[in-house]
PDB file of N, CA and C in Angstrom:
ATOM      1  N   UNK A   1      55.431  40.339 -72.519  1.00  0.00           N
ATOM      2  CA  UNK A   1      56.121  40.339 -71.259  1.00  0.00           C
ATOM      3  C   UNK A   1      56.259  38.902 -70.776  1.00  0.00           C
ATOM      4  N   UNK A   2      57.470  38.410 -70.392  1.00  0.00           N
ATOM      5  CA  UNK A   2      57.815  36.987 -69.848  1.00  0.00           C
ATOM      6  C   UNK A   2      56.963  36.876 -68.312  1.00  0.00           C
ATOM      7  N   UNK A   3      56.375  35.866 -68.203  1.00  0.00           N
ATOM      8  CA  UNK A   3      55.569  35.463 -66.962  1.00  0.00           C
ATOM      9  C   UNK A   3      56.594  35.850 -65.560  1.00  0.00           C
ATOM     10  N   UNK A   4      57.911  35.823 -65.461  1.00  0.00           N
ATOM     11  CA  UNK A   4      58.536  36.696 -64.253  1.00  0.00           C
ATOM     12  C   UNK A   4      58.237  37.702 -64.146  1.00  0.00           C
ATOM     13  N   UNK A   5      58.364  38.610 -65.437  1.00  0.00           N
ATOM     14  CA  UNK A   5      58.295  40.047 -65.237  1.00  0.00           C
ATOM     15  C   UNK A   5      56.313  40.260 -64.743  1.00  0.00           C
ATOM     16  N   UNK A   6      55.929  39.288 -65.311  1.00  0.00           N
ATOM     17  CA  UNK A   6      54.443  39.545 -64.910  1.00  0.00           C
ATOM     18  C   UNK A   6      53.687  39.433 -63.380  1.00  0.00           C
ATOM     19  N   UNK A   7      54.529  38.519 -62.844  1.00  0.00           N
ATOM     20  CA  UNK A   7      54.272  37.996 -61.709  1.00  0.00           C
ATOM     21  C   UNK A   7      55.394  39.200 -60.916  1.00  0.00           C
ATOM     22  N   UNK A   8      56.251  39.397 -60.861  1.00  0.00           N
ATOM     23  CA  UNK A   8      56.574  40.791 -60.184  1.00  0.00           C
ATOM     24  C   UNK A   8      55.777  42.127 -60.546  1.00  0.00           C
ATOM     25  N   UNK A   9      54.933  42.396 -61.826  1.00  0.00           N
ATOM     26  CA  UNK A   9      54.434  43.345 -61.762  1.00  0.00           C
ATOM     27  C   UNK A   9      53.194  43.413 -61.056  1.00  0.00           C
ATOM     28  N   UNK A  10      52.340  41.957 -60.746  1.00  0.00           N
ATOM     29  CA  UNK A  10      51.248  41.699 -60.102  1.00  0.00           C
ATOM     30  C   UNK A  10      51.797  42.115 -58.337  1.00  0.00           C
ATOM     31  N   UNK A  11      52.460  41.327 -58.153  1.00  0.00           N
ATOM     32  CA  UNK A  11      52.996  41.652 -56.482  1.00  0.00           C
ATOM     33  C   UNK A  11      53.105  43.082 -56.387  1.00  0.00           C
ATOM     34  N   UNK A  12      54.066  43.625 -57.148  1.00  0.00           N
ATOM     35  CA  UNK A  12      54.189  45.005 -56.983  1.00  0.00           C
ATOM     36  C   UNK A  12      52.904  45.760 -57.015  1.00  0.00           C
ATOM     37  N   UNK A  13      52.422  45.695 -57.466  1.00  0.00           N
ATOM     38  CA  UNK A  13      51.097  46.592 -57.970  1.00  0.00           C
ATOM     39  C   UNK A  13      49.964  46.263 -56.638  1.00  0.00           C
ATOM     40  N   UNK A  14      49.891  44.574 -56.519  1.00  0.00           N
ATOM     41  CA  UNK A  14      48.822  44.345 -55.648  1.00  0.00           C
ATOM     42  C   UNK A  14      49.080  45.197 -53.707  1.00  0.00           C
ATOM     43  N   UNK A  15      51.018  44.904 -53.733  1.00  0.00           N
ATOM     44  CA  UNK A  15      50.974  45.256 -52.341  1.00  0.00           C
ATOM     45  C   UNK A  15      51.310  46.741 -52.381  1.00  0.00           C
ATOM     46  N   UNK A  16      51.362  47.823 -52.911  1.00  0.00           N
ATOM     47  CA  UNK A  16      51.431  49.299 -53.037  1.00  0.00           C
ATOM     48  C   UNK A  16      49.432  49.363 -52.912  1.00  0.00           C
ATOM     49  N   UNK A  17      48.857  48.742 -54.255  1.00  0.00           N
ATOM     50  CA  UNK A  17      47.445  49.462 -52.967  1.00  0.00           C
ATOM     51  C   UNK A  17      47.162  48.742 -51.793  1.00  0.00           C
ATOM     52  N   UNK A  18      47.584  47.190 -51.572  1.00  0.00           N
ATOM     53  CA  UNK A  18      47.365  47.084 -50.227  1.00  0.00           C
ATOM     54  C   UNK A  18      47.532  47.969 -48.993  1.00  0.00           C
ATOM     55  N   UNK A  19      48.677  48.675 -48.823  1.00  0.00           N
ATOM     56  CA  UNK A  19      49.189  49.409 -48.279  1.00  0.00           C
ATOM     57  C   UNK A  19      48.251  50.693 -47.835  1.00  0.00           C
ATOM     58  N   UNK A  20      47.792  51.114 -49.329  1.00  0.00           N
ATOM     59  CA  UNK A  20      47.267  52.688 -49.466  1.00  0.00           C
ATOM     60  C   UNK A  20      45.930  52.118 -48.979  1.00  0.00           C
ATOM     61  N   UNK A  21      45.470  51.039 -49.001  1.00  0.00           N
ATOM     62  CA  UNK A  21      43.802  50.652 -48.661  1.00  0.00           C
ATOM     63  C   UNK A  21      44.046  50.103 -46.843  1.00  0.00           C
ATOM     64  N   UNK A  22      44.668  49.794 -46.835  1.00  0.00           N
ATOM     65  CA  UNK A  22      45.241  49.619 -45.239  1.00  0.00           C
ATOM     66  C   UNK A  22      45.070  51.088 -44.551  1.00  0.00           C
ATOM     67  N   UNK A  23      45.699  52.044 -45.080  1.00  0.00           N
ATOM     68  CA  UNK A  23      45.052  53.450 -44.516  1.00  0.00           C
ATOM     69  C   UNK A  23      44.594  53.884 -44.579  1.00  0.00           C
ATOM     70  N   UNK A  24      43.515  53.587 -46.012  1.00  0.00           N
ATOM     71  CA  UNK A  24      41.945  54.378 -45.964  1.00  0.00           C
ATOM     72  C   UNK A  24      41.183  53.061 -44.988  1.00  0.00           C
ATOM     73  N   UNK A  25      41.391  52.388 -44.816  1.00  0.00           N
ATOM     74  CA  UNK A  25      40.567  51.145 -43.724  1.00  0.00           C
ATOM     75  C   UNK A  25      40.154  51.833 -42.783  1.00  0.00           C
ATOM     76  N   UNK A  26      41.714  52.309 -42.133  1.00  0.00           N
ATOM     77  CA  UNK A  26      41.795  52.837 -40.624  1.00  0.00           C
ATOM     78  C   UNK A  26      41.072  53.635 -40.531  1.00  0.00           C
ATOM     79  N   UNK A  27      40.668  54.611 -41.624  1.00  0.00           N
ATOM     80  CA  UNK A  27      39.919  56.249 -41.677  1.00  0.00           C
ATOM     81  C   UNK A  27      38.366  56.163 -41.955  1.00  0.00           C
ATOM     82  N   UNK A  28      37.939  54.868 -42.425  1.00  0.00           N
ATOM     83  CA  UNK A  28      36.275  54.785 -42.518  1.00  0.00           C
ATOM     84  C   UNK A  28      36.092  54.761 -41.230  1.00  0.00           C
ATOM     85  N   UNK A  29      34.857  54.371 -40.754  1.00  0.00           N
ATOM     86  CA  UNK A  29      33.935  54.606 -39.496  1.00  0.00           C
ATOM     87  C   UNK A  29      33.816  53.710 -38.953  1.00  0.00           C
ATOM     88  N   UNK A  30      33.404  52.221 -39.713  1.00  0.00           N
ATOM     89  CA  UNK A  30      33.137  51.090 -39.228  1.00  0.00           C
ATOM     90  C   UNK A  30      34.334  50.201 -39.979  1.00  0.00           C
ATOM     91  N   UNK A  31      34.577  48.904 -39.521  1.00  0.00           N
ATOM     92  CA  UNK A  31      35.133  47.872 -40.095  1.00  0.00           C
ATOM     93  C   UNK A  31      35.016  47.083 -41.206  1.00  0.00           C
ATOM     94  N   UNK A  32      33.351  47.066 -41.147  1.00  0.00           N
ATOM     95  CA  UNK A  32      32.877  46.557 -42.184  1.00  0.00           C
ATOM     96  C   UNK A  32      33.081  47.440 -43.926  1.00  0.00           C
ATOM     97  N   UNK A  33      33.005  48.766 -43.816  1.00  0.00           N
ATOM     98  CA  UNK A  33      32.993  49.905 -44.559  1.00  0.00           C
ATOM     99  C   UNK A  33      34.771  49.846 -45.538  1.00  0.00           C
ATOM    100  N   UNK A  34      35.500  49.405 -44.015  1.00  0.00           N
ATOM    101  CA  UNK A  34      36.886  49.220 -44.576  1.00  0.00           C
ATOM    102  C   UNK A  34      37.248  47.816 -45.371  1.00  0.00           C
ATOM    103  N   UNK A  35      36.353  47.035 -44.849  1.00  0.00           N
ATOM    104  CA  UNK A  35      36.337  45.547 -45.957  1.00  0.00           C
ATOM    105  C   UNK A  35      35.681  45.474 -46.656  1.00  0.00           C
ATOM    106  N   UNK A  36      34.984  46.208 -47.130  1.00  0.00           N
ATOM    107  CA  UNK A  36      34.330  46.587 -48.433  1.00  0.00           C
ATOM    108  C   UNK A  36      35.110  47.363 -49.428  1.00  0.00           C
ATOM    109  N   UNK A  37      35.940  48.243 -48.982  1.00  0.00           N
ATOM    110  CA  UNK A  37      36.748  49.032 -49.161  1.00  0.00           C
ATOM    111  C   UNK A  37      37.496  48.025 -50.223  1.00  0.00           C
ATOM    112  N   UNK A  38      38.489  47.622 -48.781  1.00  0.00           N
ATOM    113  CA  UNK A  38      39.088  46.404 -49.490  1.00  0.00           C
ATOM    114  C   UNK A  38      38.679  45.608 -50.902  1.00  0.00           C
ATOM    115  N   UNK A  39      37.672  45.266 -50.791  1.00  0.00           N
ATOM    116  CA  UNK A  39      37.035  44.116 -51.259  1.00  0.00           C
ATOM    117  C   UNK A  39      37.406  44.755 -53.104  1.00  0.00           C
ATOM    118  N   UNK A  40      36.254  46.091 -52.872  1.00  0.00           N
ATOM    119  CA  UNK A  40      36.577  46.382 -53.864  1.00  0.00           C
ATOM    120  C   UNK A  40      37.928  46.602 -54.843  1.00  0.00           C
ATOM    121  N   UNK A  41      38.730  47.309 -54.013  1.00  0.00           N
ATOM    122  CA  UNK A  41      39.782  47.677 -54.502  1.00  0.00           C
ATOM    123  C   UNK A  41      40.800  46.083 -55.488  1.00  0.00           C
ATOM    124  N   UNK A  42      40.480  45.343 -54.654  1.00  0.00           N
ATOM    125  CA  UNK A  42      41.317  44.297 -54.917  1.00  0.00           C
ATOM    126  C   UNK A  42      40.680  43.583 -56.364  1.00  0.00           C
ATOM    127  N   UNK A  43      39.252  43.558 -56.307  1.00  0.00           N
ATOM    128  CA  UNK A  43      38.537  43.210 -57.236  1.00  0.00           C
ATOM    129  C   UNK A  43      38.825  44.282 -58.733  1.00  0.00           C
ATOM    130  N   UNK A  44      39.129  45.635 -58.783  1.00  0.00           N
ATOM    131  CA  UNK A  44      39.390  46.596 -59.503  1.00  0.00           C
ATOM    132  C   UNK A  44      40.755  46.122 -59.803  1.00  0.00           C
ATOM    133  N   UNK A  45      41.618  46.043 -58.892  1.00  0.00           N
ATOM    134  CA  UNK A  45      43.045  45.975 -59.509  1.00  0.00           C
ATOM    135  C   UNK A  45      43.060  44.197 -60.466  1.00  0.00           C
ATOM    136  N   UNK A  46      42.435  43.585 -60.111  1.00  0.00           N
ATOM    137  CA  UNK A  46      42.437  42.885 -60.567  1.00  0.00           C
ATOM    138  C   UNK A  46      41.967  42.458 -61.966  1.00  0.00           C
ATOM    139  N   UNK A  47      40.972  43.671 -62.254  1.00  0.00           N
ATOM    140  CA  UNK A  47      40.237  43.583 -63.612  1.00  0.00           C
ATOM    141  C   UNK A  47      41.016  44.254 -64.343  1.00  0.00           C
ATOM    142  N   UNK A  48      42.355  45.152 -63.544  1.00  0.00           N
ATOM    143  CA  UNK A  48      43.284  46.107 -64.387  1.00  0.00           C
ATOM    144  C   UNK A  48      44.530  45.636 -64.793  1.00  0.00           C
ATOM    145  N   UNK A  49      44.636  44.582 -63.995  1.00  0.00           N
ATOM    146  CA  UNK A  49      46.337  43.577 -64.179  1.00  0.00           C
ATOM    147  C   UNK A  49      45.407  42.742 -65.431  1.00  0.00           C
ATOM    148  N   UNK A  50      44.452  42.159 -65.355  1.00  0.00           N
ATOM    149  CA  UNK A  50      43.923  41.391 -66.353  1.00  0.00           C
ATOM    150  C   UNK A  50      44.272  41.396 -67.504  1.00  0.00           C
ATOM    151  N   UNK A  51      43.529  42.953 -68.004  1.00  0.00           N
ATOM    152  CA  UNK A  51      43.484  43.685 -69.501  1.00  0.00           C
ATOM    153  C   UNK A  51      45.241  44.194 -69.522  1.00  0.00           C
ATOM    154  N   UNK A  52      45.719  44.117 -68.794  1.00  0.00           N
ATOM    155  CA  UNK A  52      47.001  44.983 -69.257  1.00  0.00           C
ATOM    156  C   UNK A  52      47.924  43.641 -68.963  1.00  0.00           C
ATOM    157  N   UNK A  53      47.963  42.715 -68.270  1.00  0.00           N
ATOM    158  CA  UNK A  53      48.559  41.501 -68.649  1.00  0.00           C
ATOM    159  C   UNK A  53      48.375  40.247 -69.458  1.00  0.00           C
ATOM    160  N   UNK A  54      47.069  40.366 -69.650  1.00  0.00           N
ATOM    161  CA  UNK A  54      46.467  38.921 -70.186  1.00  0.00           C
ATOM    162  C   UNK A  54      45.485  37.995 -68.993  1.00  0.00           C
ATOM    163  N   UNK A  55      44.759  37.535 -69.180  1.00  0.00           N
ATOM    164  CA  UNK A  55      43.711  36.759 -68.833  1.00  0.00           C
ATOM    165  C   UNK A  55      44.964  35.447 -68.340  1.00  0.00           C
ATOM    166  N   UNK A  56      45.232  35.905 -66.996  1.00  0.00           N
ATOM    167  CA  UNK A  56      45.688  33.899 -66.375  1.00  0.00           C
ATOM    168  C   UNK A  56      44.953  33.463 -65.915  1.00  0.00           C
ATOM    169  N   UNK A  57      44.194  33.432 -65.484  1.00  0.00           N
ATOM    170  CA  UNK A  57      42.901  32.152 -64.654  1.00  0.00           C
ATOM    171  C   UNK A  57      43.186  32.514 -62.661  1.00  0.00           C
ATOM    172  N   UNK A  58      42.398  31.869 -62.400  1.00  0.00           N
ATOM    173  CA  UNK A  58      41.949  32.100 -60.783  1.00  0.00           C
ATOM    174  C   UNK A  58      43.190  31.715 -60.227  1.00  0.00           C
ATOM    175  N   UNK A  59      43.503  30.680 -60.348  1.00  0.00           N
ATOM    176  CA  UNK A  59      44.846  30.152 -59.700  1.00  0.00           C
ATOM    177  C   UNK A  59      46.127  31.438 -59.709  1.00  0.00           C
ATOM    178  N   UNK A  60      46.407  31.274 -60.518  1.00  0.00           N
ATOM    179  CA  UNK A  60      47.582  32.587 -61.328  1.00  0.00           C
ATOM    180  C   UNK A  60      47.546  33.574 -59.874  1.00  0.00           C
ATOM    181  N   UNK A  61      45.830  34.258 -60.023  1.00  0.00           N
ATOM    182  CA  UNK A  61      45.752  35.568 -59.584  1.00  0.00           C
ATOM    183  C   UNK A  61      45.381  34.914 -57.973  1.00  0.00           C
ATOM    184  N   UNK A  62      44.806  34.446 -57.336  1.00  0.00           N
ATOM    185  CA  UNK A  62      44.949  33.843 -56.154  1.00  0.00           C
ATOM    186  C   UNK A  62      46.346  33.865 -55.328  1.00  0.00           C
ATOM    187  N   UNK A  63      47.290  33.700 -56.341  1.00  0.00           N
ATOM    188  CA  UNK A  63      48.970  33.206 -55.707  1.00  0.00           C
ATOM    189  C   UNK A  63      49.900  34.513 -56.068  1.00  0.00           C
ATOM    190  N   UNK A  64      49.348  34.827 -56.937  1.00  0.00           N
ATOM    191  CA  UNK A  64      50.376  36.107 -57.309  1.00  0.00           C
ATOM    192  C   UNK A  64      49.532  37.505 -57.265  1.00  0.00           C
ATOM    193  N   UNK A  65      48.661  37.710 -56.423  1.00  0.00           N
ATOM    194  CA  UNK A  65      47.762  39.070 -56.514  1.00  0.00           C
ATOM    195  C   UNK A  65      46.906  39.156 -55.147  1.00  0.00           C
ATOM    196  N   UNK A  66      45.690  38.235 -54.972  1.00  0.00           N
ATOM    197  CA  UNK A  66      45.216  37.892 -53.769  1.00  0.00           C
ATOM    198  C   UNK A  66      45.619  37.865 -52.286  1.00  0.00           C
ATOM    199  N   UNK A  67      46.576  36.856 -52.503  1.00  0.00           N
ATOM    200  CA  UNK A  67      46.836  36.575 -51.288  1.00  0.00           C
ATOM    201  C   UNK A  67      47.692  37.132 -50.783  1.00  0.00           C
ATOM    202  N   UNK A  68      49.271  38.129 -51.673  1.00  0.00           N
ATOM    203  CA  UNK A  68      49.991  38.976 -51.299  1.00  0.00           C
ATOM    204  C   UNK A  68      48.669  40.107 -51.085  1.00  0.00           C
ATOM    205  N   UNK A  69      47.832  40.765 -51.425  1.00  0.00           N
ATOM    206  CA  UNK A  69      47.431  41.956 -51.346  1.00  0.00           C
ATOM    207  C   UNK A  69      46.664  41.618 -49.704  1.00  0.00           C
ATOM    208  N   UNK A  70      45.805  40.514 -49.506  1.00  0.00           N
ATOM    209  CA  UNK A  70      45.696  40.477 -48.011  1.00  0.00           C
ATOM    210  C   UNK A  70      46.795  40.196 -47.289  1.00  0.00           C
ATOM    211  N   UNK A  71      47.469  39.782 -47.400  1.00  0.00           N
ATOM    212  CA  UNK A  71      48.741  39.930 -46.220  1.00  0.00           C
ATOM    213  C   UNK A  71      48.997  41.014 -46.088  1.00  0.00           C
ATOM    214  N   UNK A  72      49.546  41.795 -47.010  1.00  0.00           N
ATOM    215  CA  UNK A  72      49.804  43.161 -46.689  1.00  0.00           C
ATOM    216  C   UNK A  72      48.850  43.935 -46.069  1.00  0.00           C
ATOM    217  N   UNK A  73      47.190  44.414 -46.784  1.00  0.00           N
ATOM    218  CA  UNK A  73      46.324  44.753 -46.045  1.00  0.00           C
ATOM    219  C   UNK A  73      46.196  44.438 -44.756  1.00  0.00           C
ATOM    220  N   UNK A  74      45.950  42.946 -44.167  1.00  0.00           N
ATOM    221  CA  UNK A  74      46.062  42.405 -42.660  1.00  0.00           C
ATOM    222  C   UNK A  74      47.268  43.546 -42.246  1.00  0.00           C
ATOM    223  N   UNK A  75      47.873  43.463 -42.382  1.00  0.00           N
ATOM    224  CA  UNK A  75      49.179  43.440 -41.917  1.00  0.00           C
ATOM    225  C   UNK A  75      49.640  45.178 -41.342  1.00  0.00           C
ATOM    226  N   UNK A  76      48.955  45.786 -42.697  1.00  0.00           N
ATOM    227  CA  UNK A  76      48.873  47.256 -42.379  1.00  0.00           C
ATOM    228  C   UNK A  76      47.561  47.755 -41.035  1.00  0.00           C
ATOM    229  N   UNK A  77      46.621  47.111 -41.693  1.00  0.00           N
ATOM    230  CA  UNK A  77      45.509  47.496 -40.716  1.00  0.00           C
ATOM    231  C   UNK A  77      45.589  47.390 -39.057  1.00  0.00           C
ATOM    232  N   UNK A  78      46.591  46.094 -39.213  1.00  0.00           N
ATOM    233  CA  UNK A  78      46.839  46.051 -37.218  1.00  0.00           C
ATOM    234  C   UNK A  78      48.197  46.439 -37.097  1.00  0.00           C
ATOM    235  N   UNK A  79      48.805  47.102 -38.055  1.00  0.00           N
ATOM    236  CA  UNK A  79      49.695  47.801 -37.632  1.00  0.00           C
ATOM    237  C   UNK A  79      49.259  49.197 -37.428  1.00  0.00           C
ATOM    238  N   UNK A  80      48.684  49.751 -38.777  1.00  0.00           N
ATOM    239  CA  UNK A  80      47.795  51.076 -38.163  1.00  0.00           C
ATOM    240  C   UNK A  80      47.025  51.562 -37.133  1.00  0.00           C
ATOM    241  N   UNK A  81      46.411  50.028 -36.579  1.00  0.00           N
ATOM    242  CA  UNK A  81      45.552  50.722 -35.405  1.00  0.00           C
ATOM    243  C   UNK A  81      46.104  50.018 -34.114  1.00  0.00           C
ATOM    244  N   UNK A  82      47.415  50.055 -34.243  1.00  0.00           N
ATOM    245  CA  UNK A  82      48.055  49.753 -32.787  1.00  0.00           C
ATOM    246  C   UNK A  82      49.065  50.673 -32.781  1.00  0.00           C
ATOM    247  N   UNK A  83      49.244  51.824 -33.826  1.00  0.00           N
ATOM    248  CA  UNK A  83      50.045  52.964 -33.258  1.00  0.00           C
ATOM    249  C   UNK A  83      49.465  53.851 -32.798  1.00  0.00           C
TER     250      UNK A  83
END
């Protein structure tokens, strides 16, 4: 797979569970419970883009996985709990 198609499959992938972990956030009990939540999830998808894309290094996944998947998460979570 050419590094475009890889780097759109990372975004794609990272902000669809952002999204879905943005609304199990809202539904744990505490805050902390939901950033753990988080934590994990992001850490999992990440060990799964790995093996099924290839090993890019911290940088790679920082810019194309990370930091889209918290924006979106942020993004859902105070949107979820201000409706």
């Amino acid at each position: 797979m050419q590094d475009g198609n890889q780097i759109r499959v990372s975004v794609v992938v990272h902000s669809l569970l952002a999204a879905g972990v943005a609304y199990a956030s809202t539904m744990v009990v505490t805050g902390l419970a939901g950033l753990g939540l988080g934590l994990i999830v992001l850490f999992a998808a990440d060990f799964l883009l790995e093996r099924a894309l290839g090993k890019k290094g911290v940088k790679w996944w920082l810019a194309n996985g990370a930091a889209i998947y918290v924006l979106f998460w942020l993004v859902g979570v105070i949107y979820l709990f201000n409706i």
